[in-house]
N, C-alpha and C. Protein backbone atom coordinates (compact mmCIF):
# COMPACT_ATOMS: atom_id res chain seq x y z
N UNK A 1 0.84 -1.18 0.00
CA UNK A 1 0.00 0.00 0.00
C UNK A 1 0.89 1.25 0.00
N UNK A 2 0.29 2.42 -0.65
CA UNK A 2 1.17 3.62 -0.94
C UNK A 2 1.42 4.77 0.05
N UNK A 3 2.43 5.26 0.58
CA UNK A 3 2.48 5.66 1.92
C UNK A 3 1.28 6.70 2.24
N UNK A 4 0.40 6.94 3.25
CA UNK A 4 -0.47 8.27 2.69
C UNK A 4 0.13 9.27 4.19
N UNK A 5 -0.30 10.48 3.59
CA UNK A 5 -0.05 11.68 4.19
C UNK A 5 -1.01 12.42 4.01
N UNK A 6 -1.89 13.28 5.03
CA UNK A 6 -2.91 14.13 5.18
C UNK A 6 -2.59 15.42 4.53
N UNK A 7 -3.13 16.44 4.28
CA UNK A 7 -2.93 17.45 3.61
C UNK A 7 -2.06 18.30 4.35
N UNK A 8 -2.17 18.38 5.45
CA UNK A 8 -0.92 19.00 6.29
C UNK A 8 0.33 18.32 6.44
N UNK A 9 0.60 17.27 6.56
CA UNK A 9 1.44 16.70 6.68
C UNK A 9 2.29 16.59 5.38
N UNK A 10 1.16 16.34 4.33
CA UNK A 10 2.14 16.26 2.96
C UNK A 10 2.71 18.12 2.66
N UNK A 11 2.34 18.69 3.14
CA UNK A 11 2.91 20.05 3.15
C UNK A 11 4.34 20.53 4.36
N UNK A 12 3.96 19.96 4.93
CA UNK A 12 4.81 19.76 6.08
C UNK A 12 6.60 18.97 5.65
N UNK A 13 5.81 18.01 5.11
CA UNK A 13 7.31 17.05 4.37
C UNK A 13 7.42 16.66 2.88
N UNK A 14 7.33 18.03 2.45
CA UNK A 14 6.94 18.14 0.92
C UNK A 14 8.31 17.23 0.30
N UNK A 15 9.59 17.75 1.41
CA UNK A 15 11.03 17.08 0.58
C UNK A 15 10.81 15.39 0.62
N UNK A 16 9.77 14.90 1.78
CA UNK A 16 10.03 13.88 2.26
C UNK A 16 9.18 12.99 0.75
N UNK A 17 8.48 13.33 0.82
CA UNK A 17 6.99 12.76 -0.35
C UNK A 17 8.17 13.20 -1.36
N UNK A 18 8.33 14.28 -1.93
CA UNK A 18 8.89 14.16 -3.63
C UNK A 18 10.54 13.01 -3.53
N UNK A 19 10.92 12.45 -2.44
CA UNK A 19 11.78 11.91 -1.94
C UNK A 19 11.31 10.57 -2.63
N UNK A 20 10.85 9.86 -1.64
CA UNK A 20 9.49 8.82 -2.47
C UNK A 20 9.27 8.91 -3.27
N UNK A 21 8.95 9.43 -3.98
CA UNK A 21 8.31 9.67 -5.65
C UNK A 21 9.19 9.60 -6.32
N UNK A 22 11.01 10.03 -6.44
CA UNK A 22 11.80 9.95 -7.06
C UNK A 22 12.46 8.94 -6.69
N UNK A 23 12.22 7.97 -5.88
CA UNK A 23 12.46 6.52 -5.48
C UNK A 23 11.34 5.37 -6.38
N UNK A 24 10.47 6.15 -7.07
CA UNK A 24 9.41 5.26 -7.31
C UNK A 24 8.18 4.67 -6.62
N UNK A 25 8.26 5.44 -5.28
CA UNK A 25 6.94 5.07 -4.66
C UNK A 25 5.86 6.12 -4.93
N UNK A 26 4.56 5.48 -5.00
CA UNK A 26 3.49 6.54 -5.07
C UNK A 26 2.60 6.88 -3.95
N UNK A 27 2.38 8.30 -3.54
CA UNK A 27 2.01 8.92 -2.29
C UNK A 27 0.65 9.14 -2.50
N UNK A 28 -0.04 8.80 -1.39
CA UNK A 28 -1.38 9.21 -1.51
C UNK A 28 -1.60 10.24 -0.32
N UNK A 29 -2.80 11.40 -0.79
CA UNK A 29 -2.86 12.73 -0.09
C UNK A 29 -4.24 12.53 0.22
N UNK A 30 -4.57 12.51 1.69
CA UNK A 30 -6.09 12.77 2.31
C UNK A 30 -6.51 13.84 2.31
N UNK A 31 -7.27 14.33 3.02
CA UNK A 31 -8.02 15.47 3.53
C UNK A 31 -9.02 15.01 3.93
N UNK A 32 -8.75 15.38 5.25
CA UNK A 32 -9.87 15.07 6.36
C UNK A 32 -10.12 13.49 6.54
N UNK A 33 -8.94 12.58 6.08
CA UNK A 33 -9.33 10.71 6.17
C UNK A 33 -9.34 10.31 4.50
N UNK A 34 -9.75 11.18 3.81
CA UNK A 34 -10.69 10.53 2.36
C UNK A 34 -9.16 10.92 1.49
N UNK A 35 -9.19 9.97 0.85
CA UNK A 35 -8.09 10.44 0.20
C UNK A 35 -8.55 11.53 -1.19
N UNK A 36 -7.75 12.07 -1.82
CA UNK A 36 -8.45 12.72 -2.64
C UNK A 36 -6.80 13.11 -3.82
N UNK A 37 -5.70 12.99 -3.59
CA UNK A 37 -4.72 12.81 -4.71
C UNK A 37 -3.77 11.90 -4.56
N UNK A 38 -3.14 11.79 -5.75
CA UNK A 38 -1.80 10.18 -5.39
C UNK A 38 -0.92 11.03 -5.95
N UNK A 39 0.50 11.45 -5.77
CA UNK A 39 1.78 12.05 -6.06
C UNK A 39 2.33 10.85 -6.84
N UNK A 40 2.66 10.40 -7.88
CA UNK A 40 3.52 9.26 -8.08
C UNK A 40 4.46 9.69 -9.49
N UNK A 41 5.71 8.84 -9.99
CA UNK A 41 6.25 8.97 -10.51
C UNK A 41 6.04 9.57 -11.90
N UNK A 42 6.87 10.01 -12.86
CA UNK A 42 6.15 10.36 -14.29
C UNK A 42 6.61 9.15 -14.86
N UNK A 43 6.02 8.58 -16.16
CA UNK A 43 6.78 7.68 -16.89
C UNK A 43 8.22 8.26 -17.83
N UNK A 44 8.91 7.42 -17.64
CA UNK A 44 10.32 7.86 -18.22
C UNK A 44 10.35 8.07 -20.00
N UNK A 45 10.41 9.37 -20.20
CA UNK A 45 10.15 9.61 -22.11
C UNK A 45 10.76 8.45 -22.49
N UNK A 46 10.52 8.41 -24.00
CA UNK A 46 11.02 7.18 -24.86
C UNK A 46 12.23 7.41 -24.99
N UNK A 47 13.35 6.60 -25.61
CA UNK A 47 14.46 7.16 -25.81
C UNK A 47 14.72 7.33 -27.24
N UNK A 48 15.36 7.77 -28.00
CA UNK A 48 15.62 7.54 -29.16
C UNK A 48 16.57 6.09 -29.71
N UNK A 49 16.65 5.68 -30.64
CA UNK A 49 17.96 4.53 -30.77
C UNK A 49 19.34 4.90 -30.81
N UNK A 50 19.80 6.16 -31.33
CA UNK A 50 20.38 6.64 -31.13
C UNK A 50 21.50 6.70 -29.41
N UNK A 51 20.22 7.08 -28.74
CA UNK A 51 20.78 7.23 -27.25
C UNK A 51 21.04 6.08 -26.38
N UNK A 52 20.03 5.04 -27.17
CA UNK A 52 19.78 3.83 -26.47
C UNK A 52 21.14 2.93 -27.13
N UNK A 53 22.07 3.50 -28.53
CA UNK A 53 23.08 2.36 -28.26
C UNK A 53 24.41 3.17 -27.77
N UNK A 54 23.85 4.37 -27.58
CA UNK A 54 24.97 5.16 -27.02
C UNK A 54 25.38 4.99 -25.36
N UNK A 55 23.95 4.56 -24.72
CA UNK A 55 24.24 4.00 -24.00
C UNK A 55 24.61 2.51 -23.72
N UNK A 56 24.43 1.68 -24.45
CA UNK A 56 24.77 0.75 -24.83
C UNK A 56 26.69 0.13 -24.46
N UNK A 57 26.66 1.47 -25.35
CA UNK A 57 28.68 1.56 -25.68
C UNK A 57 28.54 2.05 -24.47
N UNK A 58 28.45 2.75 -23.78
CA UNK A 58 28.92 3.25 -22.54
C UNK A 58 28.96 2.18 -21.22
N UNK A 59 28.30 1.82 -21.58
CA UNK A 59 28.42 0.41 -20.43
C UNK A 59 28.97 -0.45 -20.83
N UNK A 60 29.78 -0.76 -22.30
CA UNK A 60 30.38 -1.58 -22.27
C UNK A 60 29.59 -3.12 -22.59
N UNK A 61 28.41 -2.95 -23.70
CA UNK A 61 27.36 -4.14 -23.77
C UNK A 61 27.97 -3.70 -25.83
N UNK A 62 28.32 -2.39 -26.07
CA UNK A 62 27.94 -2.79 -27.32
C UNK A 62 29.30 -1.74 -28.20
N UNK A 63 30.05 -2.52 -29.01
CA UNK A 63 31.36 -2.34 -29.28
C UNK A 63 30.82 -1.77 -31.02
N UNK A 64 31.26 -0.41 -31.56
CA UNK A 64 30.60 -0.31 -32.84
C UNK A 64 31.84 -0.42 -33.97
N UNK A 65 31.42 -0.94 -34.87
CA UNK A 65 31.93 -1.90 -36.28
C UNK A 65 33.49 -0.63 -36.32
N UNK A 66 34.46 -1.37 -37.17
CA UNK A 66 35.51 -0.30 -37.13
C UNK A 66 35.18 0.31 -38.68
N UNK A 67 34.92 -0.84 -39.54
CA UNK A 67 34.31 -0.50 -40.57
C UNK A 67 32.75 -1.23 -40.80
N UNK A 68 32.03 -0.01 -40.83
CA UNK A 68 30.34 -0.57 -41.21
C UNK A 68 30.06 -1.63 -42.21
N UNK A 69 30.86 -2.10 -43.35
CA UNK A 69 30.31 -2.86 -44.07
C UNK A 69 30.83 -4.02 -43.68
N UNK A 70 31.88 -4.26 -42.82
CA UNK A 70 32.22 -5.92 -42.33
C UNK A 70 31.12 -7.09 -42.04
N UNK A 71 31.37 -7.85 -41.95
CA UNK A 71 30.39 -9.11 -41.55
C UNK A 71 30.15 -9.00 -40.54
N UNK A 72 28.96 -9.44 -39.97
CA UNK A 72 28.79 -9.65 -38.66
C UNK A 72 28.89 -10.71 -38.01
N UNK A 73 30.03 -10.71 -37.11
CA UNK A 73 30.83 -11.61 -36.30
C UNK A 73 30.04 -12.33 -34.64
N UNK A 74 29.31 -13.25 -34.65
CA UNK A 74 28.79 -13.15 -34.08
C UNK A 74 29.92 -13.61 -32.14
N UNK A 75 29.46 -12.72 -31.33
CA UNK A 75 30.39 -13.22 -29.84
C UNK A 75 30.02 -14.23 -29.42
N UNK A 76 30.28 -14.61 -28.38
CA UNK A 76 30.76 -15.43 -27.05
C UNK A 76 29.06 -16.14 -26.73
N UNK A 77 28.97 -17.33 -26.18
CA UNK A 77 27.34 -17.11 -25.93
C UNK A 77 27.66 -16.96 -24.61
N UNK A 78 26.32 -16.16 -23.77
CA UNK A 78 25.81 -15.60 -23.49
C UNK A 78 24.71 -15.78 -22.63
N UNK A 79 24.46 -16.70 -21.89
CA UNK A 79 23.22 -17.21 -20.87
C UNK A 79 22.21 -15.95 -20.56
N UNK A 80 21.00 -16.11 -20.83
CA UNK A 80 19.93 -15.80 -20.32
C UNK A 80 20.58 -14.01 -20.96
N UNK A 81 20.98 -14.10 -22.14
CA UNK A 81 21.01 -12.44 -22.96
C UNK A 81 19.84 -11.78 -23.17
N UNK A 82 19.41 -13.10 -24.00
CA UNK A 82 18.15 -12.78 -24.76
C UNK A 82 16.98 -12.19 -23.63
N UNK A 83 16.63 -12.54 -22.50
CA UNK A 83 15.98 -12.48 -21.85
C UNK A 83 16.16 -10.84 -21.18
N UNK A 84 17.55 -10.46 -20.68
CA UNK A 84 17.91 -9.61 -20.30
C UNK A 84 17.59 -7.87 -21.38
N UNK A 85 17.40 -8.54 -22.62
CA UNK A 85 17.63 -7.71 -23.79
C UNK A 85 16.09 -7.25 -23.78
N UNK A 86 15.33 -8.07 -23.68
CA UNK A 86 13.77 -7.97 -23.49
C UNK A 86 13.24 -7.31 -22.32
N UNK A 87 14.00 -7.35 -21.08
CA UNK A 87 13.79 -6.76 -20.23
C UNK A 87 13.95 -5.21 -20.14
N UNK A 88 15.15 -5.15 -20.94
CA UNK A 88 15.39 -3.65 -21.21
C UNK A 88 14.85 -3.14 -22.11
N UNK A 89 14.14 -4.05 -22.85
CA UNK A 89 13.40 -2.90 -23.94
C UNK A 89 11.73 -2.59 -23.49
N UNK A 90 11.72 -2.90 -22.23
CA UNK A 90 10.56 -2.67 -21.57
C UNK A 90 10.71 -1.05 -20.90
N UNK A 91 11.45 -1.44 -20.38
CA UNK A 91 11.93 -0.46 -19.67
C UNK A 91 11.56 1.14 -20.10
């Protein structure tokens, strides 16, 4: 359940709630017992492909061609990649 805070209180610990929220939890705001708003995260924009293999190379998952028209060499296998690869494109 999502932490709740009364209308004073969520004013009171405004750092504390947007704290939470940038952790990924979602806050719910009463007044008077009844709840009446939820503070919660935004969804994260799309990325472009661009950024997404730029980050890629940056972590060290994705090494780019020295020359573009070479063959593609396939690596090392790889346990449970595929799975991992799917996970991130959820994301």
């Amino acid at each position: 359940m999502n932490p709740t805070y009364s209308t004073y209180e969520a004013k009171a610990r405004f750092s504390e709630v947007l704290r939470l929220v940038r952790e990924g939890t979602a806050v719910t705001v009463t007044y008077r017992g009844n709840p009446v708003a939820e503070i919660r995260p935004l969804a994260p924009e799309a990325r472009s492909v661009e950024e997404h293999f730029a980050d890629l190379e940056k972590r060290g998952l994705l090494t780019p061609a020295h020359d573009p028209r070479s063959p593609i060499v396939p690596g090392p296998p790889n346990p449970g990649g595929l799975a991992r690869f799917l996970a991130e494109r959820e994301e």
